[in-house]
C-alpha atoms as a PDB file:
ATOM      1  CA  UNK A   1     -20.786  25.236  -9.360  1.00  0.00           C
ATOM      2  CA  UNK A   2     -20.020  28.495  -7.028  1.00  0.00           C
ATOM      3  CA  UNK A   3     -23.847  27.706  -5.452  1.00  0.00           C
ATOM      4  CA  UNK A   4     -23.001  23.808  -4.666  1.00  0.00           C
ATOM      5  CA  UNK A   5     -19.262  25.170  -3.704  1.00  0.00           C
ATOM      6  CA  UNK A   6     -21.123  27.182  -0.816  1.00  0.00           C
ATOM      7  CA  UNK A   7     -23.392  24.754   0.181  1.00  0.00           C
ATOM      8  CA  UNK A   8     -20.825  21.868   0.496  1.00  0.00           C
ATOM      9  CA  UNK A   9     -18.932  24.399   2.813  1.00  0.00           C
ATOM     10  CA  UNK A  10     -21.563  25.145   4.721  1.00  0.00           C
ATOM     11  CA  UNK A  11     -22.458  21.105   5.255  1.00  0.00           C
ATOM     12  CA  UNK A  12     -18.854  20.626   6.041  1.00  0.00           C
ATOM     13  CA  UNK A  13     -19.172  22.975   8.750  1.00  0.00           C
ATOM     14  CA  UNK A  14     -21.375  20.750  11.257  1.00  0.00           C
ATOM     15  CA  UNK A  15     -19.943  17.422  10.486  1.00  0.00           C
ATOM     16  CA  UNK A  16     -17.248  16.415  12.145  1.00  0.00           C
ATOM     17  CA  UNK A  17     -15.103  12.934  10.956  1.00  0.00           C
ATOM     18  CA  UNK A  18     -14.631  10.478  12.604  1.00  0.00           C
ATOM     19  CA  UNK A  19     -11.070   8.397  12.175  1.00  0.00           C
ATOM     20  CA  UNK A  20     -10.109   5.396  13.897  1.00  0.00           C
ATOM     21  CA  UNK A  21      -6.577   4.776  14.558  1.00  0.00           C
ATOM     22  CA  UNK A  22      -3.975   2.507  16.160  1.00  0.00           C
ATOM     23  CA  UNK A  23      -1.587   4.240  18.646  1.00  0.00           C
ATOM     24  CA  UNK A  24       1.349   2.701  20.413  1.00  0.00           C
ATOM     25  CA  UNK A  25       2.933   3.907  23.865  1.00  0.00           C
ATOM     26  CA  UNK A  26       2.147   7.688  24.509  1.00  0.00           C
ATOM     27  CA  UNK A  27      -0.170   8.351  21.715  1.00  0.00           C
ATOM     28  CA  UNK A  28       1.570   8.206  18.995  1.00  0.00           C
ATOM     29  CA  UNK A  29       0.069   7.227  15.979  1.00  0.00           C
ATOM     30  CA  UNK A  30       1.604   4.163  13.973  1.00  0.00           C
ATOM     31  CA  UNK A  31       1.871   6.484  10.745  1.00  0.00           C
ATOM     32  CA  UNK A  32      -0.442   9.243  10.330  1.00  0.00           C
ATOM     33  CA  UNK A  33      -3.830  10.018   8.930  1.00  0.00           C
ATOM     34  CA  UNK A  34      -3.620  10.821   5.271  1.00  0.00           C
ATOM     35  CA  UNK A  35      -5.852  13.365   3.081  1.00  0.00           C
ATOM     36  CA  UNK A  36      -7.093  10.165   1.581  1.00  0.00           C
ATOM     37  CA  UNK A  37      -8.573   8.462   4.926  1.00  0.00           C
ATOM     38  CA  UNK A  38     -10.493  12.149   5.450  1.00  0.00           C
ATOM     39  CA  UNK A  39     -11.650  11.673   2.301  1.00  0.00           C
ATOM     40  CA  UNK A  40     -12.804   8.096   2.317  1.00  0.00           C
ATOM     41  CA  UNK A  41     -14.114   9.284   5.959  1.00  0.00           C
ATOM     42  CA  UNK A  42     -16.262  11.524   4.257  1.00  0.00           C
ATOM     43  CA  UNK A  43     -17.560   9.547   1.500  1.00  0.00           C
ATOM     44  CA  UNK A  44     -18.246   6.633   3.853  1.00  0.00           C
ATOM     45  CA  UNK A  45     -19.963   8.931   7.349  1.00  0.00           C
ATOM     46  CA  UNK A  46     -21.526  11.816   4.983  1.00  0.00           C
ATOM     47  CA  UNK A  47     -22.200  10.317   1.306  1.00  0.00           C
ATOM     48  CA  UNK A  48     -19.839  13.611   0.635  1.00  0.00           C
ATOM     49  CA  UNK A  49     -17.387  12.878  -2.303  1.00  0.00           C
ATOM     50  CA  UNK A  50     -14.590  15.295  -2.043  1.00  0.00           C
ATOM     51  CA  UNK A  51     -11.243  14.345  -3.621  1.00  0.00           C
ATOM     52  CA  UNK A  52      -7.932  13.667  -1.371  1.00  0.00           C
ATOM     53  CA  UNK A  53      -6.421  16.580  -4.017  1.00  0.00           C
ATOM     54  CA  UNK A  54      -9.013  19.310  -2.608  1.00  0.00           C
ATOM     55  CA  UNK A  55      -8.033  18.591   0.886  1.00  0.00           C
ATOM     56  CA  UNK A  56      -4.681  20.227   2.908  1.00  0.00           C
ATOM     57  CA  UNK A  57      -3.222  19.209   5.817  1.00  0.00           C
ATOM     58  CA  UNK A  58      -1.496  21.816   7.545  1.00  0.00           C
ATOM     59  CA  UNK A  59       0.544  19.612   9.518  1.00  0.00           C
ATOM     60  CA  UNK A  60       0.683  15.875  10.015  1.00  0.00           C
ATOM     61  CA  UNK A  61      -1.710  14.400  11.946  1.00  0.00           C
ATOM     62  CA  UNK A  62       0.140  12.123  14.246  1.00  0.00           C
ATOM     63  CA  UNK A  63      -1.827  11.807  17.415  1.00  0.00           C
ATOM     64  CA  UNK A  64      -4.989  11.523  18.707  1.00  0.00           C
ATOM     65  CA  UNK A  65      -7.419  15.110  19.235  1.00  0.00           C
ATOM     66  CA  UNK A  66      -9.602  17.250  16.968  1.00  0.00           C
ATOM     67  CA  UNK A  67      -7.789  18.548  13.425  1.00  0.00           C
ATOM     68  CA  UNK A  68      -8.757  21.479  11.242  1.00  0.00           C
ATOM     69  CA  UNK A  69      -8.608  20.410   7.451  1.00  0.00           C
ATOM     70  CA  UNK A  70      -8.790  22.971   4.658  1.00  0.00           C
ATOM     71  CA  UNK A  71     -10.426  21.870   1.514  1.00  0.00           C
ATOM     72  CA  UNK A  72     -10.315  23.652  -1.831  1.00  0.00           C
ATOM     73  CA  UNK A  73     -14.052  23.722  -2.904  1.00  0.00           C
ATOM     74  CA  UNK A  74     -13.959  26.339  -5.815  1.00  0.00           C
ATOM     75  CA  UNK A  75     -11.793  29.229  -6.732  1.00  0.00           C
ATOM     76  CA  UNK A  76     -11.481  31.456  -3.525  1.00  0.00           C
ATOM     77  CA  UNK A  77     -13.534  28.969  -1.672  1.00  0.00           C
ATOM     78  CA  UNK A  78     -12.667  27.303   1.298  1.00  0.00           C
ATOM     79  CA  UNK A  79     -13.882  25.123   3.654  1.00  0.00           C
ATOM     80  CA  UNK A  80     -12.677  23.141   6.845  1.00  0.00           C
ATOM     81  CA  UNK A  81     -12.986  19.518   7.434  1.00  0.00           C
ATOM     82  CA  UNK A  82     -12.981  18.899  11.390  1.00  0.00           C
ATOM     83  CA  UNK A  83     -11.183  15.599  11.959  1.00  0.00           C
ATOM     84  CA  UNK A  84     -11.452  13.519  15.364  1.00  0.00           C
ATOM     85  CA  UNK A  85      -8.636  11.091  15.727  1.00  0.00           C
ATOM     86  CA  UNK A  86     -10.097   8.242  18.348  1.00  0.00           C
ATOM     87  CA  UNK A  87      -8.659   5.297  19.489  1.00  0.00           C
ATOM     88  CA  UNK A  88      -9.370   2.007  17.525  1.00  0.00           C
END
């Protein structure tokens, strides 16, 4: 599990996901993007099935721009999750 922890971290590393969203006036979101869309994201750009519970968002992610997610992967493991926000 530790060995597939490390690997999965290092994968994470050099793919970056993609989310499409709906902003109105200024940027803004409508909402924000969840742990579950980066984790559907994942699943659906990568084939990488990581669970919305392993992922942390350190703050809200309410506009558009690039996002660092942290994801639990094993005990004392970590890796990130880049997140793009685009326009839909």
């Amino acid at each position: 599990e530790k060995k597939a922890a490390l690997a999965l971290k290092e994968a994470l590393n050099d793919k970056p996901v993609k989310i499409k969203a709906k902003a109105g006036s200024g940027g803004r979101l409508f909402g924000s993007v969840t742990t579950k869309e980066v984790s559907e994201a994942l699943k659906a750009q990568y084939n990488i099935d990581l669970p919305k519970t392993r992922l942390e968002l350190s703050e809200p992610i309410k506009s558009f721009g690039t996002y660092q997610v942290k994801a639990k992967l094993y005990t004392e493991i970590q890796g990130v999750v880049t997140v793009k926000v685009e326009e839909a």
